[in-house]
N, C-alpha and C. Protein backbone atom coordinates (compact mmCIF):
# COMPACT_ATOMS: atom_id res chain seq x y z
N UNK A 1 145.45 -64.82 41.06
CA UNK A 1 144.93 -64.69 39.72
C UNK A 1 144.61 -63.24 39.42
N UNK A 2 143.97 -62.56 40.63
CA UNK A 2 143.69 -61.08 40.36
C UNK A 2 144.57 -60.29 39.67
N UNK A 3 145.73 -60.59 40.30
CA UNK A 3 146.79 -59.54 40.11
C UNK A 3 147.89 -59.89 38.97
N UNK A 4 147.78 -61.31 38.10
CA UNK A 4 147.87 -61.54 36.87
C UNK A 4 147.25 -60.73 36.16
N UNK A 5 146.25 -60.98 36.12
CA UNK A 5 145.36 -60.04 35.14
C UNK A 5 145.78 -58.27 35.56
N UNK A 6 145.59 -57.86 36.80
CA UNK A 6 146.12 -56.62 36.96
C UNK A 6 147.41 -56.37 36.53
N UNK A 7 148.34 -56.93 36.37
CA UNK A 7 149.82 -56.83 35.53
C UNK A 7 149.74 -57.01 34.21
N UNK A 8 148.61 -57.80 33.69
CA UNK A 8 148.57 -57.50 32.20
C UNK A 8 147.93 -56.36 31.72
N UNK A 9 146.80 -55.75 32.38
CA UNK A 9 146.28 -54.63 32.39
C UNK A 9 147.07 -53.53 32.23
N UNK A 10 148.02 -53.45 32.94
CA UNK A 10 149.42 -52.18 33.13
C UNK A 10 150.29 -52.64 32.36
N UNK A 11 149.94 -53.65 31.68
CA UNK A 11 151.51 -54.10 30.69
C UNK A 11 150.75 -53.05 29.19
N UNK A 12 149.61 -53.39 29.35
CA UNK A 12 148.95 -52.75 27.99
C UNK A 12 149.24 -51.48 28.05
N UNK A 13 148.77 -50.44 29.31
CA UNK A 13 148.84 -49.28 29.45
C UNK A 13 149.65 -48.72 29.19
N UNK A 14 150.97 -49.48 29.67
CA UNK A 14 152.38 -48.77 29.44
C UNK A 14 152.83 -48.86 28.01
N UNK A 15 151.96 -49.39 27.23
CA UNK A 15 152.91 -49.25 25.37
C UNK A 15 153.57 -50.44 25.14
N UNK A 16 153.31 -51.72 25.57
CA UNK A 16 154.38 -52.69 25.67
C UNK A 16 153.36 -53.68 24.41
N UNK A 17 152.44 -52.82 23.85
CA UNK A 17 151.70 -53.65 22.79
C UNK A 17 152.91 -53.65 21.47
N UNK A 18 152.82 -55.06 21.23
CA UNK A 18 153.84 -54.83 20.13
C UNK A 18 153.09 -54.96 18.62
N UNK A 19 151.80 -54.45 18.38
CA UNK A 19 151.24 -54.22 17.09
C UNK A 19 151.42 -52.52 16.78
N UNK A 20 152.32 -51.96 17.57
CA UNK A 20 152.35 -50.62 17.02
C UNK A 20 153.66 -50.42 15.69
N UNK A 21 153.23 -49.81 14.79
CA UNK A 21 154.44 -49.61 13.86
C UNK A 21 155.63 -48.90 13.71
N UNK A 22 156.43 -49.74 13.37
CA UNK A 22 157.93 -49.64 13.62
C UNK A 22 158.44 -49.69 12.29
N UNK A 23 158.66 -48.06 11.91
CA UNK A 23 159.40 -47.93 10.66
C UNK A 23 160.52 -48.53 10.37
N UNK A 24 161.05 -48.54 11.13
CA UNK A 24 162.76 -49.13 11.21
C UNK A 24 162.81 -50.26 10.96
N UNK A 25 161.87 -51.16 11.41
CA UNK A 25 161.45 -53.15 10.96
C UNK A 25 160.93 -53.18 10.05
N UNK A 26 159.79 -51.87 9.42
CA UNK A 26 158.98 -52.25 8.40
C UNK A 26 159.88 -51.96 7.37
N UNK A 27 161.17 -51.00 7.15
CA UNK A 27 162.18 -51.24 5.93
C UNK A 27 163.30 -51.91 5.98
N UNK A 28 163.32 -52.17 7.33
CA UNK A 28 163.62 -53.62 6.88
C UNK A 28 163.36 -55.20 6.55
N UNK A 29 162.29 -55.11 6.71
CA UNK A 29 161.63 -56.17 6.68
C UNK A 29 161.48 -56.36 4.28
N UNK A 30 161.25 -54.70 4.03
CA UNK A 30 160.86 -54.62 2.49
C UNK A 30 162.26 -54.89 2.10
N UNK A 31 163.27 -54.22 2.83
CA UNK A 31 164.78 -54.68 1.47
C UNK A 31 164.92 -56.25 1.75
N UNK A 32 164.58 -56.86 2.49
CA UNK A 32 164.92 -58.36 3.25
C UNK A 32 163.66 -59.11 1.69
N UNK A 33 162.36 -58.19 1.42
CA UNK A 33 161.35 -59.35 0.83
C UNK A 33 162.12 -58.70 -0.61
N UNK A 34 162.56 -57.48 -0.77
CA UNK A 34 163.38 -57.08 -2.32
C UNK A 34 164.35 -58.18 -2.71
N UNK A 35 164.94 -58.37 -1.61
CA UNK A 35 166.43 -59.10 -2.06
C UNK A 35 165.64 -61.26 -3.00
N UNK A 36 164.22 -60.73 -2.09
CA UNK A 36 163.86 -62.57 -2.55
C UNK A 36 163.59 -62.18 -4.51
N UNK A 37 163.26 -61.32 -4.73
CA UNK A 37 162.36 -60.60 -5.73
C UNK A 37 163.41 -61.39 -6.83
N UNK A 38 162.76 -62.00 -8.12
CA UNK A 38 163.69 -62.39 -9.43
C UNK A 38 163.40 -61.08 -10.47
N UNK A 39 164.47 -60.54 -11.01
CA UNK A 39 164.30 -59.40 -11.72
C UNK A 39 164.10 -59.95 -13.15
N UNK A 40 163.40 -59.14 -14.18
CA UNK A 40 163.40 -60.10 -15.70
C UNK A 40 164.85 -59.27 -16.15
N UNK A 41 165.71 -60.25 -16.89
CA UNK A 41 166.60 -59.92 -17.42
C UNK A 41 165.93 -58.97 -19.04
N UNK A 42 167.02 -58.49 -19.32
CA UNK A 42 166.44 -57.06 -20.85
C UNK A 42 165.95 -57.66 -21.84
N UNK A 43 165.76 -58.88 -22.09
CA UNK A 43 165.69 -59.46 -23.19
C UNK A 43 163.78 -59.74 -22.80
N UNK A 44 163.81 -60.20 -21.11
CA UNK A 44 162.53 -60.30 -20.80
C UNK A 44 161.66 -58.92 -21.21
N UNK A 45 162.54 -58.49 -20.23
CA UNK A 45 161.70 -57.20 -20.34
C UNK A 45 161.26 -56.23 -21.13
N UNK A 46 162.04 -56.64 -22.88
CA UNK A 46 161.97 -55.90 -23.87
C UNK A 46 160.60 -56.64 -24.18
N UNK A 47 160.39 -57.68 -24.02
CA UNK A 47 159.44 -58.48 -24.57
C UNK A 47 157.81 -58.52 -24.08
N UNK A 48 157.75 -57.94 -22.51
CA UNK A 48 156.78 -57.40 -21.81
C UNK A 48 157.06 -56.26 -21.81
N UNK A 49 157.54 -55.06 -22.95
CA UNK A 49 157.39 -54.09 -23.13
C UNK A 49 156.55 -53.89 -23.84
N UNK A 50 157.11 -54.64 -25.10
CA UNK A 50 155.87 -54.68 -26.29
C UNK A 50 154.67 -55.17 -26.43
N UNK A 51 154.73 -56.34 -25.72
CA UNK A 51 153.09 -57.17 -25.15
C UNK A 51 152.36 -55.39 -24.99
N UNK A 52 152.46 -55.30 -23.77
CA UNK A 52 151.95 -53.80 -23.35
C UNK A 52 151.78 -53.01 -24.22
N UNK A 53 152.40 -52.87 -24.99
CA UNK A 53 152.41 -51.12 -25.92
C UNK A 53 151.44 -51.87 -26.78
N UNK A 54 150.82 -53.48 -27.07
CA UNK A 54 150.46 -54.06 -28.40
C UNK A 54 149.34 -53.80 -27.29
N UNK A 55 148.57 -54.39 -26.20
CA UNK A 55 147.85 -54.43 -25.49
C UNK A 55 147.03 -52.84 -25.62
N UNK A 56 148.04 -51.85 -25.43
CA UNK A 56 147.42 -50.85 -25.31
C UNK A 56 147.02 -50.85 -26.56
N UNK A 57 147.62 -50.71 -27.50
CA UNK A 57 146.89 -50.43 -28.96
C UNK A 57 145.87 -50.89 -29.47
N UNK A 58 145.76 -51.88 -29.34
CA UNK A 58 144.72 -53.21 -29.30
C UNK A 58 143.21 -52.35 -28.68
N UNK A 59 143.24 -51.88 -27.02
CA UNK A 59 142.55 -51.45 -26.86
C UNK A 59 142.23 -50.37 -27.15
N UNK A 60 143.06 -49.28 -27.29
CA UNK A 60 143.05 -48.21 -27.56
C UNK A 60 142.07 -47.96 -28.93
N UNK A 61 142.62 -48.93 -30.23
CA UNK A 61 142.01 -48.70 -31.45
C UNK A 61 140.19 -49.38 -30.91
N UNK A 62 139.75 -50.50 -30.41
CA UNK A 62 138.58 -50.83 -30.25
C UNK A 62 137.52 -50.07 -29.14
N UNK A 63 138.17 -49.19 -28.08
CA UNK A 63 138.01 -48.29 -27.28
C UNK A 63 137.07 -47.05 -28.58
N UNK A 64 138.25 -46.78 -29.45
CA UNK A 64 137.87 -45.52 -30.13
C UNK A 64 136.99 -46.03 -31.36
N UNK A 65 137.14 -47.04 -31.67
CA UNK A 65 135.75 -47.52 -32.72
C UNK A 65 134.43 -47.70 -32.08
N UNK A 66 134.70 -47.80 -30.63
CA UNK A 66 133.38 -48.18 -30.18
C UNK A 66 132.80 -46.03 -29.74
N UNK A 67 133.54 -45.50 -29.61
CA UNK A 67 133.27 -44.32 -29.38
C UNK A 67 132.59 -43.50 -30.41
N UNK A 68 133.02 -43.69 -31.64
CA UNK A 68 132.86 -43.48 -32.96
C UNK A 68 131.55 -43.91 -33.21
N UNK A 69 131.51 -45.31 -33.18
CA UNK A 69 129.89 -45.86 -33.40
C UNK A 69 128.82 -45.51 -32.33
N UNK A 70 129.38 -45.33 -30.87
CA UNK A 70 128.13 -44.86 -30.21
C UNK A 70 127.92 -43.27 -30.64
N UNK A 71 129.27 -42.30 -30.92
CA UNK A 71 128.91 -40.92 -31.20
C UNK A 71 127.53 -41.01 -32.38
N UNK A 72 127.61 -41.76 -33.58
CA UNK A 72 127.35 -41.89 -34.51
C UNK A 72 125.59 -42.33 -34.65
N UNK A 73 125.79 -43.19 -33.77
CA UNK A 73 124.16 -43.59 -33.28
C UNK A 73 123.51 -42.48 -32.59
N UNK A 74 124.50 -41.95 -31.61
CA UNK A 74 123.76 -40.95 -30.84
C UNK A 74 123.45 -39.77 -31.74
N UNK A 75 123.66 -39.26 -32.46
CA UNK A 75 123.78 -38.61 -33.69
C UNK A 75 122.45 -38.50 -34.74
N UNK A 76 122.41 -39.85 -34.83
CA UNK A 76 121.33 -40.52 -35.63
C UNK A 76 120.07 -40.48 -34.73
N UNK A 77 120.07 -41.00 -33.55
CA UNK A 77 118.89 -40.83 -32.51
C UNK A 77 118.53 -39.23 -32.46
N UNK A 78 119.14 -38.06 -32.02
CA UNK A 78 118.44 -37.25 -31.69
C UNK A 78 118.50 -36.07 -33.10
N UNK A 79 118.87 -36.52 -33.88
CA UNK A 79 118.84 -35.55 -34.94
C UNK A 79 117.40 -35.92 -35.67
N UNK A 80 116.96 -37.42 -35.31
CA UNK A 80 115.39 -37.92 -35.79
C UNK A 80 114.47 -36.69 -35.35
């Protein structure tokens, strides 16, 4: 039994751990999970273009009204 354990001991030492990283598996392993990947066809993607650009605007305009009204208060507070 000793010398089980003493052979696993020297199995570690020598690098034979296989959690060390291996570039060469890890790209391949990404073009192997790319190839599962469903792409949106143009028609999709025109359509989650604009969501987005509406999204941003959306926030963008209530972002800057709310900036406006706190400038505006703050304004009002210390000019008292």
């Amino acid at each position: 039994m000793a010398g089980k354990e003493k052979d696993a001991k020297n199995a570690k030492v020598k690098g034979t751990n296989t959690s060390r990283f291996n570039p060469i598996k890890y790209l391949k392993e990404v073009i192997t999970e790319i190839k599962k990947v469903t792409w949106p066809d143009m028609k999709e993607l025109r359509s989650y273009t604009v969501a987005v650009f509406a999204f941003i605007a959306v926030f963008a305009i209530l972002y800057g009204t709310a900036d406006l009204g706190l400038a505006k208060l703050l304004s009002l507070i210390v000019s008292s």
